[in-house]
C-alpha atoms as a PDB file:
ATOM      1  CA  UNK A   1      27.128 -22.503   0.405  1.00  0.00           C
ATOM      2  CA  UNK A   2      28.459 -19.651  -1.674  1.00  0.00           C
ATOM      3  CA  UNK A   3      26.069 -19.844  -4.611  1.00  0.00           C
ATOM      4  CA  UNK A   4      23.111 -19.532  -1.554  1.00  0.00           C
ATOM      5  CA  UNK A   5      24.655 -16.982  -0.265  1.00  0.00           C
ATOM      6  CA  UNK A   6      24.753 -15.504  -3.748  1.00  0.00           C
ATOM      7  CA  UNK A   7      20.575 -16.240  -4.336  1.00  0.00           C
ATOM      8  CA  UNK A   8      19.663 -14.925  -0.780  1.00  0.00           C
ATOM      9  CA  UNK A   9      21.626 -11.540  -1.991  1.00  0.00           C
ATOM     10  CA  UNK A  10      20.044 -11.543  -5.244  1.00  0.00           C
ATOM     11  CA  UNK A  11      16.559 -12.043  -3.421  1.00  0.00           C
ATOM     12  CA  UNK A  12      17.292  -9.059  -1.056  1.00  0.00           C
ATOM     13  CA  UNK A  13      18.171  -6.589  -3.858  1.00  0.00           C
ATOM     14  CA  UNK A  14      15.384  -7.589  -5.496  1.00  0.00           C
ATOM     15  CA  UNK A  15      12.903  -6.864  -2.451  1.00  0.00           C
ATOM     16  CA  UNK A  16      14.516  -3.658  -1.639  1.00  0.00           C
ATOM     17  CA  UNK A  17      13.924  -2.628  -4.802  1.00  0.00           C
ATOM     18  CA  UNK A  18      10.319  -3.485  -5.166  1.00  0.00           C
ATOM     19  CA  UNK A  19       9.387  -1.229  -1.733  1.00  0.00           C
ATOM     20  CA  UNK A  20      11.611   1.393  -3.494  1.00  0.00           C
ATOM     21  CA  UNK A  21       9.172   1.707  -6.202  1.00  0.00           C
ATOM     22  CA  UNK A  22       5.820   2.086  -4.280  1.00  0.00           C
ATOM     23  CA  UNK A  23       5.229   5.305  -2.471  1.00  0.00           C
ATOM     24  CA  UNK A  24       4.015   5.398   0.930  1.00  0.00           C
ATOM     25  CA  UNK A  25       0.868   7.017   1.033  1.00  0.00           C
ATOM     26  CA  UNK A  26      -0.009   6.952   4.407  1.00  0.00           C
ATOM     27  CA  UNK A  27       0.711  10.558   4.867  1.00  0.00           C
ATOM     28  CA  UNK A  28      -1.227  11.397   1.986  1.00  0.00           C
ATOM     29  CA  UNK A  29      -4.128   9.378   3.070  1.00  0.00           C
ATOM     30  CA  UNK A  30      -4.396  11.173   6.136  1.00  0.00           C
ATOM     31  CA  UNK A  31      -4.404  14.336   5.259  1.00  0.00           C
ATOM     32  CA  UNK A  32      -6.802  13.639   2.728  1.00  0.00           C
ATOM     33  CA  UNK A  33      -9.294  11.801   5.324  1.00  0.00           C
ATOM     34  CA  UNK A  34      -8.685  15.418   7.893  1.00  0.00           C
ATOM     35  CA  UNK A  35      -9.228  17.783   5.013  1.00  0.00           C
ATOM     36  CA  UNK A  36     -12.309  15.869   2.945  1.00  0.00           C
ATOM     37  CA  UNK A  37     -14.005  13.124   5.889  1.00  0.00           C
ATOM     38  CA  UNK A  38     -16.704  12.837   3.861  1.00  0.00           C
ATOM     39  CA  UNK A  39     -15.087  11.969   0.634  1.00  0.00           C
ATOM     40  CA  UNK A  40     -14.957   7.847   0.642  1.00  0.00           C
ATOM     41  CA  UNK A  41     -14.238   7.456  -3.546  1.00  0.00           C
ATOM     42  CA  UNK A  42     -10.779   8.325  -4.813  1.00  0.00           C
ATOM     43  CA  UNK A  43     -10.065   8.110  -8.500  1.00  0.00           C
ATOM     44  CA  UNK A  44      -6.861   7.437 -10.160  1.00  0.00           C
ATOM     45  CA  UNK A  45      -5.686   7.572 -13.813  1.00  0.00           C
ATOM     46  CA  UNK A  46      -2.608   5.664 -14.530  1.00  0.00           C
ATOM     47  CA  UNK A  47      -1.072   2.743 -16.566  1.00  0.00           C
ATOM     48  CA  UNK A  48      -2.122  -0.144 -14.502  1.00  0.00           C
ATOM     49  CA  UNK A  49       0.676  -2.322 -15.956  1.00  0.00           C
ATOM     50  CA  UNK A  50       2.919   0.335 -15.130  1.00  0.00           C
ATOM     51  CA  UNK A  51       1.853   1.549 -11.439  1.00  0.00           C
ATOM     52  CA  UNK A  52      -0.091  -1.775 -10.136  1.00  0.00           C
ATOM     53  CA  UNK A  53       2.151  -1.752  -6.851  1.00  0.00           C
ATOM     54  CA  UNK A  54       1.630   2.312  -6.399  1.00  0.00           C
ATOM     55  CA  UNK A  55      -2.346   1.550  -6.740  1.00  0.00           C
ATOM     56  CA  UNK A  56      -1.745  -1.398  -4.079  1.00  0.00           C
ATOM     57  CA  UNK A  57      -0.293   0.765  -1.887  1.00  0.00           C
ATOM     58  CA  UNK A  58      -3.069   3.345  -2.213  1.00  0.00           C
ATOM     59  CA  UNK A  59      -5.749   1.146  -1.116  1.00  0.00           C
ATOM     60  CA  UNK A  60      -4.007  -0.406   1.161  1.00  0.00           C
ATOM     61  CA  UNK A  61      -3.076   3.375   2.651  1.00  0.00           C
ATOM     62  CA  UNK A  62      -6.896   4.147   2.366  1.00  0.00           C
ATOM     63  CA  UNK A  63      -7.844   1.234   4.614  1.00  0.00           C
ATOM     64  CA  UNK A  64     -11.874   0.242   4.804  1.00  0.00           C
ATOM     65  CA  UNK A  65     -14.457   2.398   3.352  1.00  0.00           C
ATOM     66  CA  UNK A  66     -12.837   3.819   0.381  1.00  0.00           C
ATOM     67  CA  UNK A  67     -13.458   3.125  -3.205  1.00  0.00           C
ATOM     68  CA  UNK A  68     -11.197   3.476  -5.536  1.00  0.00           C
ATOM     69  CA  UNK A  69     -11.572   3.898  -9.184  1.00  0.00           C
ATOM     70  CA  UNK A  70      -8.311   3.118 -11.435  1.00  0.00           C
ATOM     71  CA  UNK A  71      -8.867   3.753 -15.115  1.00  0.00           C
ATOM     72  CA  UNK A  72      -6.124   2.273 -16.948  1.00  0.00           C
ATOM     73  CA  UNK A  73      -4.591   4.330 -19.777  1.00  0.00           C
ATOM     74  CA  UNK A  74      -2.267   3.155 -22.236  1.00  0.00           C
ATOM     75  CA  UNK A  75      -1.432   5.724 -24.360  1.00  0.00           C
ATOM     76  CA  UNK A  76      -1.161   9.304 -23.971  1.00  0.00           C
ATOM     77  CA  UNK A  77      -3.941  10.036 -26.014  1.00  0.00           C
ATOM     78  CA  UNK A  78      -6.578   8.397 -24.060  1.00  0.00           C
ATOM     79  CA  UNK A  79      -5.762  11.050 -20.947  1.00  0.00           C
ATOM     80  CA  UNK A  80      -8.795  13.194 -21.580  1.00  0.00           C
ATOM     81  CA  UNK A  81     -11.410   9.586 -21.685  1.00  0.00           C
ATOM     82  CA  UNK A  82      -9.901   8.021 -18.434  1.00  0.00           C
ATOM     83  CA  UNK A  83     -10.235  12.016 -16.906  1.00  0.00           C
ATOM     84  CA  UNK A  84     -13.970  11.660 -17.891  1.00  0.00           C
ATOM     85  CA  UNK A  85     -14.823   8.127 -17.054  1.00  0.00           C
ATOM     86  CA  UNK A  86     -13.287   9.427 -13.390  1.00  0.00           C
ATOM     87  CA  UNK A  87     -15.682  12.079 -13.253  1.00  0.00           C
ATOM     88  CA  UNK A  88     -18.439   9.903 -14.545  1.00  0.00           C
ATOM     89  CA  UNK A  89     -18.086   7.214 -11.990  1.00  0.00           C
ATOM     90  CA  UNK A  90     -17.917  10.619  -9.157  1.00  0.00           C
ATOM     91  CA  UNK A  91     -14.698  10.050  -7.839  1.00  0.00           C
ATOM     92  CA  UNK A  92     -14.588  12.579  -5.228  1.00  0.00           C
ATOM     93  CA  UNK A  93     -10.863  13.363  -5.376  1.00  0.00           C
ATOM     94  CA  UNK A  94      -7.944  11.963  -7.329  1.00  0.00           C
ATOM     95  CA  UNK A  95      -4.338  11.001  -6.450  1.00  0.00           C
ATOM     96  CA  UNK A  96      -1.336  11.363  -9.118  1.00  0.00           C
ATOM     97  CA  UNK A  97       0.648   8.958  -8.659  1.00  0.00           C
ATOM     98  CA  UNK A  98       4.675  10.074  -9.083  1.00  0.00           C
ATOM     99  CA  UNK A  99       5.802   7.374 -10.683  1.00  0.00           C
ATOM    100  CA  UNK A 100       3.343   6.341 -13.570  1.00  0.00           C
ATOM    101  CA  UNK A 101       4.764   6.391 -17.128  1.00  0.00           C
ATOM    102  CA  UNK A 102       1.807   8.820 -18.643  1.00  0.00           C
ATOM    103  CA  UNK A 103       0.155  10.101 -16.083  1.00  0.00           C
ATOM    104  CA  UNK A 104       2.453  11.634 -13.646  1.00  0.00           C
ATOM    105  CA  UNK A 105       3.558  14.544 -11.095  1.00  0.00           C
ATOM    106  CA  UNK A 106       4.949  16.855 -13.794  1.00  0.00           C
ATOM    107  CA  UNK A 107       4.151  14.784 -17.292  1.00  0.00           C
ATOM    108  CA  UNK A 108       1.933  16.578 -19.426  1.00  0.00           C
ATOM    109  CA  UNK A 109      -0.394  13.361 -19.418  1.00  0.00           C
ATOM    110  CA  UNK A 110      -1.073  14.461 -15.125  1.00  0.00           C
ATOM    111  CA  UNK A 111      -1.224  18.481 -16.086  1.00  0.00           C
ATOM    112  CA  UNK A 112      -4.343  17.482 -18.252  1.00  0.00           C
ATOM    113  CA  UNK A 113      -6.074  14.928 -15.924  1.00  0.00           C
ATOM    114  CA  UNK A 114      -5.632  17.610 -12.712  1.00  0.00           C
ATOM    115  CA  UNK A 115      -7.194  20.241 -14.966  1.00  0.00           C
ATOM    116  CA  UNK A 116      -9.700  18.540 -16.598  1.00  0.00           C
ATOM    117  CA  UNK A 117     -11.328  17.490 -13.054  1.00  0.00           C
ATOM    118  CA  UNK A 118     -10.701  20.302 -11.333  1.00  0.00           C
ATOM    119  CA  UNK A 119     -13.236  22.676 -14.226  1.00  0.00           C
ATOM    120  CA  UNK A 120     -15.152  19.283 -12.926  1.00  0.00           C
ATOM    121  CA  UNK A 121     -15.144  20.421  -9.246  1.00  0.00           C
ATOM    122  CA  UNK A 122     -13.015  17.421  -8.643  1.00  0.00           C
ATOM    123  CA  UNK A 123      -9.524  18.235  -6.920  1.00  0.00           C
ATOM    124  CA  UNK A 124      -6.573  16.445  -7.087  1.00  0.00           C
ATOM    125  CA  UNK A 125      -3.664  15.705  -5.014  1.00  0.00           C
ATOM    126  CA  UNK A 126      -0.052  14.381  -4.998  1.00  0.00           C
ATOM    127  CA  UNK A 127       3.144  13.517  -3.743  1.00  0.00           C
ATOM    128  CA  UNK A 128       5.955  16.035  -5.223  1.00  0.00           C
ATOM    129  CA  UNK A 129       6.229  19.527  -5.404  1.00  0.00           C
ATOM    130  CA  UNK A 130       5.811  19.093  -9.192  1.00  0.00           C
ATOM    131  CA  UNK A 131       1.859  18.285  -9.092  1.00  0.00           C
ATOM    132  CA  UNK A 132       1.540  21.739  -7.375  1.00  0.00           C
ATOM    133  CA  UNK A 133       2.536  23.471 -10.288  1.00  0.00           C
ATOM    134  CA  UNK A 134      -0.246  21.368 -12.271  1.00  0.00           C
ATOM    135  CA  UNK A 135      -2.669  22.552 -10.296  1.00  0.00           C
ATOM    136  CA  UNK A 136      -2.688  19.549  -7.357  1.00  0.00           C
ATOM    137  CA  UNK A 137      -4.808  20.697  -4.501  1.00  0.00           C
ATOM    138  CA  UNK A 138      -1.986  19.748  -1.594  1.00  0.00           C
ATOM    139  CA  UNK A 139       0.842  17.309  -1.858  1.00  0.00           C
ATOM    140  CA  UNK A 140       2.485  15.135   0.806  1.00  0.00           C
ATOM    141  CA  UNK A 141       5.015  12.011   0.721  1.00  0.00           C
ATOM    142  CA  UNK A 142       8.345  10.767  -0.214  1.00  0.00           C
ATOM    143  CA  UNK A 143       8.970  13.653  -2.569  1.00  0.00           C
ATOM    144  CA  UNK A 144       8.118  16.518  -0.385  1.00  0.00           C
ATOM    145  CA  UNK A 145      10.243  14.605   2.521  1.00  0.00           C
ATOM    146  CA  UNK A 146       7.283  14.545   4.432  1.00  0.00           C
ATOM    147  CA  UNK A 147       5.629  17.601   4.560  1.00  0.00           C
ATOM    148  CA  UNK A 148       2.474  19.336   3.336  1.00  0.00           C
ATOM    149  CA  UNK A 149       2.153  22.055   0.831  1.00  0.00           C
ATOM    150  CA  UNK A 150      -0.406  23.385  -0.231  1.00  0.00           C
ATOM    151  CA  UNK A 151      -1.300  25.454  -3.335  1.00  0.00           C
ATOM    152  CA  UNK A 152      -2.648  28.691  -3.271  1.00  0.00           C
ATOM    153  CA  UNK A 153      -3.587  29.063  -6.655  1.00  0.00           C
ATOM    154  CA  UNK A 154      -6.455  26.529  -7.143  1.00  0.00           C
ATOM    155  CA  UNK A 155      -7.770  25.834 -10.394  1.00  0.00           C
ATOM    156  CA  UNK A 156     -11.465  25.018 -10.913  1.00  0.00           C
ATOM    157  CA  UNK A 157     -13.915  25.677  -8.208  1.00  0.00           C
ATOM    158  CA  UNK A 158     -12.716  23.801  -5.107  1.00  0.00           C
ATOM    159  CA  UNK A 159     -13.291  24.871  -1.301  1.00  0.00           C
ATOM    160  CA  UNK A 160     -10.619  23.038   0.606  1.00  0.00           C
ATOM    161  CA  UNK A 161     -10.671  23.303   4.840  1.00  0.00           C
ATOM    162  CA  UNK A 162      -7.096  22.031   5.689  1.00  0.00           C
ATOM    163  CA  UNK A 163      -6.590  20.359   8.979  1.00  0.00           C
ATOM    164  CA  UNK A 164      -5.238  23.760  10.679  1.00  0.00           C
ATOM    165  CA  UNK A 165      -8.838  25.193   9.518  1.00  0.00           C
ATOM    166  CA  UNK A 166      -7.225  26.751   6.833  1.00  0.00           C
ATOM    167  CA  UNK A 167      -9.940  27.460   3.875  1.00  0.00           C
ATOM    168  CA  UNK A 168      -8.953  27.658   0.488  1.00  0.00           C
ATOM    169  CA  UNK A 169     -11.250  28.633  -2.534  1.00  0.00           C
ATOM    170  CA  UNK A 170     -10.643  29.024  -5.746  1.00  0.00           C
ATOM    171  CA  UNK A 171     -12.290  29.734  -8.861  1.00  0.00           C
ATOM    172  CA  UNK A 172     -11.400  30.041 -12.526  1.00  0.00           C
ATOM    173  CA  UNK A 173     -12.325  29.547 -15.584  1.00  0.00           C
ATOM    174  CA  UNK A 174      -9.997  27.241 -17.837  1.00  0.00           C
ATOM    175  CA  UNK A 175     -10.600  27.171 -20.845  1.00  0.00           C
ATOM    176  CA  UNK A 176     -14.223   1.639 -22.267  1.00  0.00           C
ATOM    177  CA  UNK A 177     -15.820   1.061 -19.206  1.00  0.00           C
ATOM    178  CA  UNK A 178     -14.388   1.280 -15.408  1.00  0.00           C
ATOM    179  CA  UNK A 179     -15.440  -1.013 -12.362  1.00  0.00           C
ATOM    180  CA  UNK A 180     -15.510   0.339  -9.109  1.00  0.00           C
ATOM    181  CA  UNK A 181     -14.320  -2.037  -6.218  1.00  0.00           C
ATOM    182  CA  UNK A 182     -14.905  -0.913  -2.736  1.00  0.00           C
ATOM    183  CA  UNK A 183     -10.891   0.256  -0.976  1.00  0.00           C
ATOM    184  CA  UNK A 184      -9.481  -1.877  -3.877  1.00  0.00           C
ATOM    185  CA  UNK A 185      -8.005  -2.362  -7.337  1.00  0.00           C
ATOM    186  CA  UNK A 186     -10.278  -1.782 -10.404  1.00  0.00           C
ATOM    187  CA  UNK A 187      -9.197  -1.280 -13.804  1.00  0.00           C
ATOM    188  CA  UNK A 188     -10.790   0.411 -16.590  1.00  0.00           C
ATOM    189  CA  UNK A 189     -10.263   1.177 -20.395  1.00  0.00           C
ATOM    190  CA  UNK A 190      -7.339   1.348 -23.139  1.00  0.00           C
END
């Protein structure tokens, strides 16, 4: 009776800690869906291998109608390719995930996807105060303890109407393959 005892403990810890490491995106997924109704494809660059339950619980936040593009990036170096095989495949928006070992709210690996997309016209969100400074469009979720900021310094050329009717536009100047799968998992190059 004791060493059952002792699995169902073991099983417990082990569950709590598996819903500790995916973010809830729900909150971000809603905002997104007020601000940008019309945008149905969201792009994400991460280590699959790494983030596969944060990219689970992205489609699973974005419900029916969304595609989502994952290109899967191994090594820092490939950053810029998976940034461009987003924008090739139109991703309309793309989430940073907080967690991911290269690309990240607040790694160097996330500063260069958000800025590469956003000279693209592509803006990108997040989850922690941290992928404001890189340029994130808004961020919402476990990180911000719920609420929304937003950044007033765009980078790119983005118009953003926030669901208070708040309009933001900005402006500046900054100097493998992927599979799409409709509001599910796809991964893309090394």
């Amino acid at each position: 009776m004791l060493s059952l005892s002792k699995s169902l403990c073991w099983v417990a810890l082990a569950l709590a800690s598996l819903s500790l490491q995916a973010e809830d995106f729900n909150s971000l997924m809603q905002v997104a869906k007020d601000t940008w109704p019309e945008k149905r494809h969201i792009g994400v660059v991460c280590d699959y291998r790494n983030s596969q339950s944060q990219v689970d619980a992205l489609a699973l936040a974005a419900g029916d109608g969304f595609t989502l593009t994952v290109v899967d990036v191994r090594a820092p170096e490939k950053v810029h390719l998976g940034a461009q095989l987003v924008a090739n495949r139109q991703a309309q928006f793309v989430v940073i995930f907080p967690g991911d070992r290269i690309v990240r709210d607040g790694s160097l690996g996330g500063t260069l996807v958000i800025r590469r997309l956003a000279t693209l016209g592509i803006p990108s969100v997040g989850t922690t105060p941290r992928s404001l400074a890189q340029g994130a469009v808004f961020s919402v979720g476990e990180g911000t303890h719920g609420e929304l900021l937003v950044n007033p310094e765009l980078i790119g050329t983005i118009d953003v109407i926030l669901p208070s009717g708040t309009l933001f536009s900005r402006r500046s100047s900054l100097g493998p393959e992927a599979w799409q799968l409709p509001t599910s998992m796809m991964v893309a190059a090394r």
